[in-house]
PDB file of N, CA and C in Angstrom:
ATOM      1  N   UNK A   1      -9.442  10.473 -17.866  1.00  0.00           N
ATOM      2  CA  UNK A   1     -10.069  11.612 -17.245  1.00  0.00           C
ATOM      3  C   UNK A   1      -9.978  11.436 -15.733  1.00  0.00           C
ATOM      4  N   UNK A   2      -9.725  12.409 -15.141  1.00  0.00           N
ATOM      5  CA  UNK A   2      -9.170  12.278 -13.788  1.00  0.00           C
ATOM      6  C   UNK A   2     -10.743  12.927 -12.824  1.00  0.00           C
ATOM      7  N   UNK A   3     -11.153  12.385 -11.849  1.00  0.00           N
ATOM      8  CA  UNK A   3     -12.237  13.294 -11.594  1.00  0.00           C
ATOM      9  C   UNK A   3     -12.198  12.678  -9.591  1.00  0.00           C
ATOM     10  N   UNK A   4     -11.926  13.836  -8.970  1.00  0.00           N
ATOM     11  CA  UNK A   4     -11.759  14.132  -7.964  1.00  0.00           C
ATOM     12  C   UNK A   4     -13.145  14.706  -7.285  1.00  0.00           C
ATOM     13  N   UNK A   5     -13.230  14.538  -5.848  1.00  0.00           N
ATOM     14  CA  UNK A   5     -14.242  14.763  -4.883  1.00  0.00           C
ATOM     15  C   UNK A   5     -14.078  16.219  -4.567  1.00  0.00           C
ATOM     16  N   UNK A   6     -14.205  17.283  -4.553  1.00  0.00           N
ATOM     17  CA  UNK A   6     -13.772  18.388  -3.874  1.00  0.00           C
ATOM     18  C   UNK A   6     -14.487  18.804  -2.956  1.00  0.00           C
ATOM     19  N   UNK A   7     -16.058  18.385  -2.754  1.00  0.00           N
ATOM     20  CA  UNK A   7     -16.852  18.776  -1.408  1.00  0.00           C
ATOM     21  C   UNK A   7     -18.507  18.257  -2.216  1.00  0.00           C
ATOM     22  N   UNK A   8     -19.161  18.024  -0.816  1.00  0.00           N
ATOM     23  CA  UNK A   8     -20.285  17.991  -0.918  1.00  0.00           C
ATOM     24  C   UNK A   8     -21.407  18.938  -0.864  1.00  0.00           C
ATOM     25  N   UNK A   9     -22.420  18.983  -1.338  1.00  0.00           N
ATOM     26  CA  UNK A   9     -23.596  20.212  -1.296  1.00  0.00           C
ATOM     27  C   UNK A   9     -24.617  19.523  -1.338  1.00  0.00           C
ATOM     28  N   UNK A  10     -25.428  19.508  -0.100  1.00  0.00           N
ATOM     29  CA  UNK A  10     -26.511  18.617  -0.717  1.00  0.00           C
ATOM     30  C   UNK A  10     -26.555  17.496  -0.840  1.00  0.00           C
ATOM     31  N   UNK A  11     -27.588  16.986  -2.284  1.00  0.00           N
ATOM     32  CA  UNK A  11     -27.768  16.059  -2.034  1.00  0.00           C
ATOM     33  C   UNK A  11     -26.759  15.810  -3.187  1.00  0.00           C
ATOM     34  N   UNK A  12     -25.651  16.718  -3.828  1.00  0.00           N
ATOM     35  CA  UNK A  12     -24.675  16.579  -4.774  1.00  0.00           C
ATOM     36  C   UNK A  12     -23.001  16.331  -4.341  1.00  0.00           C
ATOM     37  N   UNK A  13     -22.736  15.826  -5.102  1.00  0.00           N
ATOM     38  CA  UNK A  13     -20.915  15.831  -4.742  1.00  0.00           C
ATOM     39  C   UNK A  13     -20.632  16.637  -6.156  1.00  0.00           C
ATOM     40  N   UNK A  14     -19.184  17.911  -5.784  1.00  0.00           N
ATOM     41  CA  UNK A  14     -18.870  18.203  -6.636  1.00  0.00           C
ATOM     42  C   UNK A  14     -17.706  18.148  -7.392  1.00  0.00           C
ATOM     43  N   UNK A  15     -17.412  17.492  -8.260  1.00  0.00           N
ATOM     44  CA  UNK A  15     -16.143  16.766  -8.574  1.00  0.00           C
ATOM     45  C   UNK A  15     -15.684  17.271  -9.966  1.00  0.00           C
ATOM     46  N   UNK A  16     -14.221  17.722  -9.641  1.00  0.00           N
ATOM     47  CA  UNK A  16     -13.599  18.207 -10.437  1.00  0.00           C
ATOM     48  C   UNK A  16     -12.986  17.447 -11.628  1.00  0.00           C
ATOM     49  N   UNK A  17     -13.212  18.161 -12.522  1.00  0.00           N
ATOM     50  CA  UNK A  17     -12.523  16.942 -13.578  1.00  0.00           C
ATOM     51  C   UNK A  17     -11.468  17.126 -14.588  1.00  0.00           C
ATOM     52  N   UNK A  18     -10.313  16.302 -14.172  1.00  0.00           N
ATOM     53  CA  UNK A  18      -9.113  17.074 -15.083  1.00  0.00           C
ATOM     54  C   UNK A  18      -8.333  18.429 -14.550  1.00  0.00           C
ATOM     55  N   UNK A  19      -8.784  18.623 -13.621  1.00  0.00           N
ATOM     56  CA  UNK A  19      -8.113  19.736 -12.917  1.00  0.00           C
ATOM     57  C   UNK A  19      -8.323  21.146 -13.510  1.00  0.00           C
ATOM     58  N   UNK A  20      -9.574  21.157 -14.359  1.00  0.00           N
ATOM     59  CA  UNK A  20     -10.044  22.387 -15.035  1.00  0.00           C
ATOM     60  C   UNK A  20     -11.630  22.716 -14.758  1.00  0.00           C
ATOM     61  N   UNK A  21     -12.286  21.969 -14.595  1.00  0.00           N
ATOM     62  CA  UNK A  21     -14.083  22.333 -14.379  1.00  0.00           C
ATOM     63  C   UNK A  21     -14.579  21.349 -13.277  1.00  0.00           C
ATOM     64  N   UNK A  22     -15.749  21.914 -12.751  1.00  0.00           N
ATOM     65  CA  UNK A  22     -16.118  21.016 -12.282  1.00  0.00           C
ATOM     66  C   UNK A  22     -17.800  20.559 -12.082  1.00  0.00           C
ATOM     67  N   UNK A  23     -17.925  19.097 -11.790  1.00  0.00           N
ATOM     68  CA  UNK A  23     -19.467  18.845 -12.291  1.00  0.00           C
ATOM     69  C   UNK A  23     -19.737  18.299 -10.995  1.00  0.00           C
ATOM     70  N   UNK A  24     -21.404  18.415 -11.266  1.00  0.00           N
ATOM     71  CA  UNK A  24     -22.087  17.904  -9.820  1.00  0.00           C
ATOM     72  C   UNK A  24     -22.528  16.300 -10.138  1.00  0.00           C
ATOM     73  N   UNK A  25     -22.425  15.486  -9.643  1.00  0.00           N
ATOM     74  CA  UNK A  25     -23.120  13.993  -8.902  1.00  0.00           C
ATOM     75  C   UNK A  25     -23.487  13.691  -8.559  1.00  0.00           C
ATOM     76  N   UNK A  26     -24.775  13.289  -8.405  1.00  0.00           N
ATOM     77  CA  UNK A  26     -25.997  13.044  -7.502  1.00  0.00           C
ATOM     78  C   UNK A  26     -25.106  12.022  -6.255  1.00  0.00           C
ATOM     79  N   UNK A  27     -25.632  12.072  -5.533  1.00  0.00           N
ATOM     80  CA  UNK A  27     -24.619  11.250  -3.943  1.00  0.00           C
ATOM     81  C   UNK A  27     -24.952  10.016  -3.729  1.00  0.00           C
ATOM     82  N   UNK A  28     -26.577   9.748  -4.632  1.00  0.00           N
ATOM     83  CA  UNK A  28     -26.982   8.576  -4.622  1.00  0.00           C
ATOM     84  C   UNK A  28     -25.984   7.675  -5.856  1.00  0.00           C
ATOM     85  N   UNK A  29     -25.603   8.032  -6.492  1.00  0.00           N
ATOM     86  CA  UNK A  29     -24.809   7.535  -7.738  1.00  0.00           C
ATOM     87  C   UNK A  29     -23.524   7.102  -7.418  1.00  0.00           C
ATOM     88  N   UNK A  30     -22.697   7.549  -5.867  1.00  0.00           N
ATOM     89  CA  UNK A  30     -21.286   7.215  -5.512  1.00  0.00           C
ATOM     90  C   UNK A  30     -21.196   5.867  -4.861  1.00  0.00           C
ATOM     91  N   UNK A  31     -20.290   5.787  -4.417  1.00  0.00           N
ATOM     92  CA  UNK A  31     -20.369   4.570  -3.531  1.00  0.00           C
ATOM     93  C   UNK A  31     -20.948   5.158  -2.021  1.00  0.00           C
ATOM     94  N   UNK A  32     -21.244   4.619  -1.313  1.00  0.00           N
ATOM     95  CA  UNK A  32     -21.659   4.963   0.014  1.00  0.00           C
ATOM     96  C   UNK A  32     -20.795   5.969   1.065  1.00  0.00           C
ATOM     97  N   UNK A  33     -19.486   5.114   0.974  1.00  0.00           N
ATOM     98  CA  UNK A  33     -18.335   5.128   1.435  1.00  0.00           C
ATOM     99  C   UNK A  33     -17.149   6.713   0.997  1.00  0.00           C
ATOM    100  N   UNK A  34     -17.825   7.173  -0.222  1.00  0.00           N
ATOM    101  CA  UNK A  34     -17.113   8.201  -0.579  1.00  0.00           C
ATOM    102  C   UNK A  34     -17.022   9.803  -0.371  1.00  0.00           C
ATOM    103  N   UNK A  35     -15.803   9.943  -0.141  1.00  0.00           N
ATOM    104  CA  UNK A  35     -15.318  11.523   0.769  1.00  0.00           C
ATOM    105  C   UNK A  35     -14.408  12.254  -0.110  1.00  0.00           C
ATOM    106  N   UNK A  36     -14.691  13.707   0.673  1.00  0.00           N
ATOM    107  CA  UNK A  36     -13.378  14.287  -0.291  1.00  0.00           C
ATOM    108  C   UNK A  36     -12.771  13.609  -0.459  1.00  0.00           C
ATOM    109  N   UNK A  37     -11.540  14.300  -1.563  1.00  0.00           N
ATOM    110  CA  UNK A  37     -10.502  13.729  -1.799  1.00  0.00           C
ATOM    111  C   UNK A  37     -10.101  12.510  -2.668  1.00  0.00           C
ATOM    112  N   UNK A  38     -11.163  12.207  -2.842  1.00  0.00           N
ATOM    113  CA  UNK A  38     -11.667  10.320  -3.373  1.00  0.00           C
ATOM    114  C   UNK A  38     -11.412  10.754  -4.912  1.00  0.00           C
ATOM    115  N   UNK A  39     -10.254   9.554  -5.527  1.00  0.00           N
ATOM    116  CA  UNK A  39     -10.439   9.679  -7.026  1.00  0.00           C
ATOM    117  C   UNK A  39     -11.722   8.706  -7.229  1.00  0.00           C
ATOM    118  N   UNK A  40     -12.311   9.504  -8.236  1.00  0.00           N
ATOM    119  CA  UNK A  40     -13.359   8.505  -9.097  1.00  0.00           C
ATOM    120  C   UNK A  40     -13.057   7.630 -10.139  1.00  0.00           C
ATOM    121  N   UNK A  41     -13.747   6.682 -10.652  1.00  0.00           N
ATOM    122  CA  UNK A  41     -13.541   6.190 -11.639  1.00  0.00           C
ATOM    123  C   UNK A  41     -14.890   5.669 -12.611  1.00  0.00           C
ATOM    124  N   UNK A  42     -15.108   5.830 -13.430  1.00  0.00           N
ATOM    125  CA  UNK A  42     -16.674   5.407 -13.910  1.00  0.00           C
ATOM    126  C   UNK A  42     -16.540   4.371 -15.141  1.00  0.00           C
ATOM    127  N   UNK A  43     -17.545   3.403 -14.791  1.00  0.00           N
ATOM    128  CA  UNK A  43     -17.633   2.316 -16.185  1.00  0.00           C
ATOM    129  C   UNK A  43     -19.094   2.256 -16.318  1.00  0.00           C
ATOM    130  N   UNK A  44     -19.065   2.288 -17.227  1.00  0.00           N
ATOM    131  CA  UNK A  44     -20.753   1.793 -17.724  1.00  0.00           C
ATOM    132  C   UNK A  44     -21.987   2.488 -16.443  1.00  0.00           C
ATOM    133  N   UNK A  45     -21.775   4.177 -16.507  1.00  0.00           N
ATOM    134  CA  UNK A  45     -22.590   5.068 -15.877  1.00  0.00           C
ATOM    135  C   UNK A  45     -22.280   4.965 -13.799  1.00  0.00           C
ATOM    136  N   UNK A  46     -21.196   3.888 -13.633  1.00  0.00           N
ATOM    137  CA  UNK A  46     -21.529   3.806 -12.539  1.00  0.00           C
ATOM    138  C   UNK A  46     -20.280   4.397 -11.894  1.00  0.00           C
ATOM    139  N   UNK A  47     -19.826   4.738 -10.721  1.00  0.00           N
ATOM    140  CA  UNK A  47     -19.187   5.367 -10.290  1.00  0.00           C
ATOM    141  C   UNK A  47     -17.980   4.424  -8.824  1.00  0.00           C
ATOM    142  N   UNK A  48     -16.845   4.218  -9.006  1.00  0.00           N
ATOM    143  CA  UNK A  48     -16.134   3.192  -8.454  1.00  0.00           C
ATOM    144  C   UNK A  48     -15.176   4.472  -7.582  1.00  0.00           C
ATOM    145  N   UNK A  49     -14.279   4.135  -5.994  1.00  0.00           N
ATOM    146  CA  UNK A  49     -13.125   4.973  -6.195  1.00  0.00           C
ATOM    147  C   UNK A  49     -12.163   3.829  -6.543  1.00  0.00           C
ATOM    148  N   UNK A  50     -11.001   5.320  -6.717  1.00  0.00           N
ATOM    149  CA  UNK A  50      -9.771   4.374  -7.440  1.00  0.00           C
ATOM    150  C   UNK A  50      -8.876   4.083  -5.998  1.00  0.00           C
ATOM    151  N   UNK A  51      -9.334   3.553  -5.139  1.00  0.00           N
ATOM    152  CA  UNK A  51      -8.395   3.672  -4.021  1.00  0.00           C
ATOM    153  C   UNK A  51      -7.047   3.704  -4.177  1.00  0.00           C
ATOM    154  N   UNK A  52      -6.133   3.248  -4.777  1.00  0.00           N
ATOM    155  CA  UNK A  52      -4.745   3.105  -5.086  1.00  0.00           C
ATOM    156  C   UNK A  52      -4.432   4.657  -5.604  1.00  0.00           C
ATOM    157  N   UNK A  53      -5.338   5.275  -6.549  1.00  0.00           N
ATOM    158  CA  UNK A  53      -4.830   6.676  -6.710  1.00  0.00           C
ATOM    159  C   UNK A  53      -4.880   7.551  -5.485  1.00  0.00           C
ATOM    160  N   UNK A  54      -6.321   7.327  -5.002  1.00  0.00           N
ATOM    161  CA  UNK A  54      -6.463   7.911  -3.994  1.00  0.00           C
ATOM    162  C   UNK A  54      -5.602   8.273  -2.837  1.00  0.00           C
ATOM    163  N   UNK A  55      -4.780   7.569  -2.639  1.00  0.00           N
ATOM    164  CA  UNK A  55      -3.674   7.150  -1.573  1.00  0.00           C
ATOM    165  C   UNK A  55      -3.001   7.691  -1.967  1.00  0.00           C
ATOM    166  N   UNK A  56      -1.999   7.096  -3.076  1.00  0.00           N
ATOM    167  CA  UNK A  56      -1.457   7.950  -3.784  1.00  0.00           C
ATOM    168  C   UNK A  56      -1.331   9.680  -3.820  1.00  0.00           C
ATOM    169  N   UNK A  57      -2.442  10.135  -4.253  1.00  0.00           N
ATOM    170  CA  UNK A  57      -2.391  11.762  -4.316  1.00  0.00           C
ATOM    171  C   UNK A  57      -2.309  12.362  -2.671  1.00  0.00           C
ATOM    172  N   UNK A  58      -3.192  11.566  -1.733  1.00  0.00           N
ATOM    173  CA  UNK A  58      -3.273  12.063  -0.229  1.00  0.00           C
ATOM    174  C   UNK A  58      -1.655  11.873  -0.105  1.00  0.00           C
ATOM    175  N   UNK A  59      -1.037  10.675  -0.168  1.00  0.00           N
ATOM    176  CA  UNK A  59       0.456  10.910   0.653  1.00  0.00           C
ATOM    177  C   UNK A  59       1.502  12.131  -0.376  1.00  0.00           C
ATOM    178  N   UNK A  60       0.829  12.224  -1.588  1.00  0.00           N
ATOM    179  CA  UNK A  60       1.437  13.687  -2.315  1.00  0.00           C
ATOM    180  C   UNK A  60       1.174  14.120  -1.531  1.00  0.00           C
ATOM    181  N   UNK A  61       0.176  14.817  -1.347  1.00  0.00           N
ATOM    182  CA  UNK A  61      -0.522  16.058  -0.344  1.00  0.00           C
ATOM    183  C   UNK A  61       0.525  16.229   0.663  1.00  0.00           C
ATOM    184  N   UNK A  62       0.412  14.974   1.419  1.00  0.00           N
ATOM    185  CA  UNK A  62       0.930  15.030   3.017  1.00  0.00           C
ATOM    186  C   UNK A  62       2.493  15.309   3.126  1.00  0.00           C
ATOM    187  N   UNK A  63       3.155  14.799   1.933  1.00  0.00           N
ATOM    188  CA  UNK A  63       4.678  15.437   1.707  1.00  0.00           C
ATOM    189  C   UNK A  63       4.789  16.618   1.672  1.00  0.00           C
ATOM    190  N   UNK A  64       4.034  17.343   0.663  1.00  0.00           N
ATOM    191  CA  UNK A  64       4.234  18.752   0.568  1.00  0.00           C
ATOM    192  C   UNK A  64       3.455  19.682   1.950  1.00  0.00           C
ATOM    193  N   UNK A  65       2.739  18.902   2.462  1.00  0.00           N
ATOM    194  CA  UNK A  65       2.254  19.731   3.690  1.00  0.00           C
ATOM    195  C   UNK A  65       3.584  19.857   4.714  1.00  0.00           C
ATOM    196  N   UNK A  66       4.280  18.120   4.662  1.00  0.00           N
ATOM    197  CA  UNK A  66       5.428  18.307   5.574  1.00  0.00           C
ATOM    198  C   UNK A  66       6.822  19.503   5.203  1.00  0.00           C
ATOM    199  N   UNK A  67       6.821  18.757   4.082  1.00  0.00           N
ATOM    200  CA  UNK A  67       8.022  19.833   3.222  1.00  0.00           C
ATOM    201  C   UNK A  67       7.899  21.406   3.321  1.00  0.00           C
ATOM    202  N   UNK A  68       6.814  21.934   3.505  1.00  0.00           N
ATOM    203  CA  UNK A  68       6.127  23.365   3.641  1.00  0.00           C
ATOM    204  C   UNK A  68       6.501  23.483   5.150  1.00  0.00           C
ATOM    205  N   UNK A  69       5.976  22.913   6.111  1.00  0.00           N
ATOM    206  CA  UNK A  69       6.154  23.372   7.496  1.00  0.00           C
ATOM    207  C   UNK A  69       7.696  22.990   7.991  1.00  0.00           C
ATOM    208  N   UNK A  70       8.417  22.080   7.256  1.00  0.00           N
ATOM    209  CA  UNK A  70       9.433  21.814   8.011  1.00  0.00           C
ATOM    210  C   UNK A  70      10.646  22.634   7.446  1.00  0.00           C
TER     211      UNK A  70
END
């Protein structure tokens, strides 16, 4: 299950999951450290990012941003 940061509200983060719905997260439940964009990962109720995906999908992003303008 794939579950992405898409913005904050509050005292919630709202994170998409699977690229079809999306659910809210209390902000106290993330890591400290976590921002859009951030893949999640959860074990045993707790909430980790996946930094390596994370990177990953941002330098996707940043190709197709280049590929688009150039």
């Amino acid at each position: 299950m794939a579950m992405i940061i898409d913005r904050f509200e509050g005292e919630f983060a709202v994170v998409e999951v699977d690229g079809k719905k999306t659910i809210d997260i209390p902000k106290k439940n993330l890591p400290v450290e976590a921002k859009e964009g951030d893949v999640l990962q959860s074990r045993d109720g707790k909430y980790a990012i996946d930094r390596e995906e994370t990177n990953r999908l941002r330098a996707e992003a940043n190709k197709r941003m280049d590929d688009f303008w150039s």
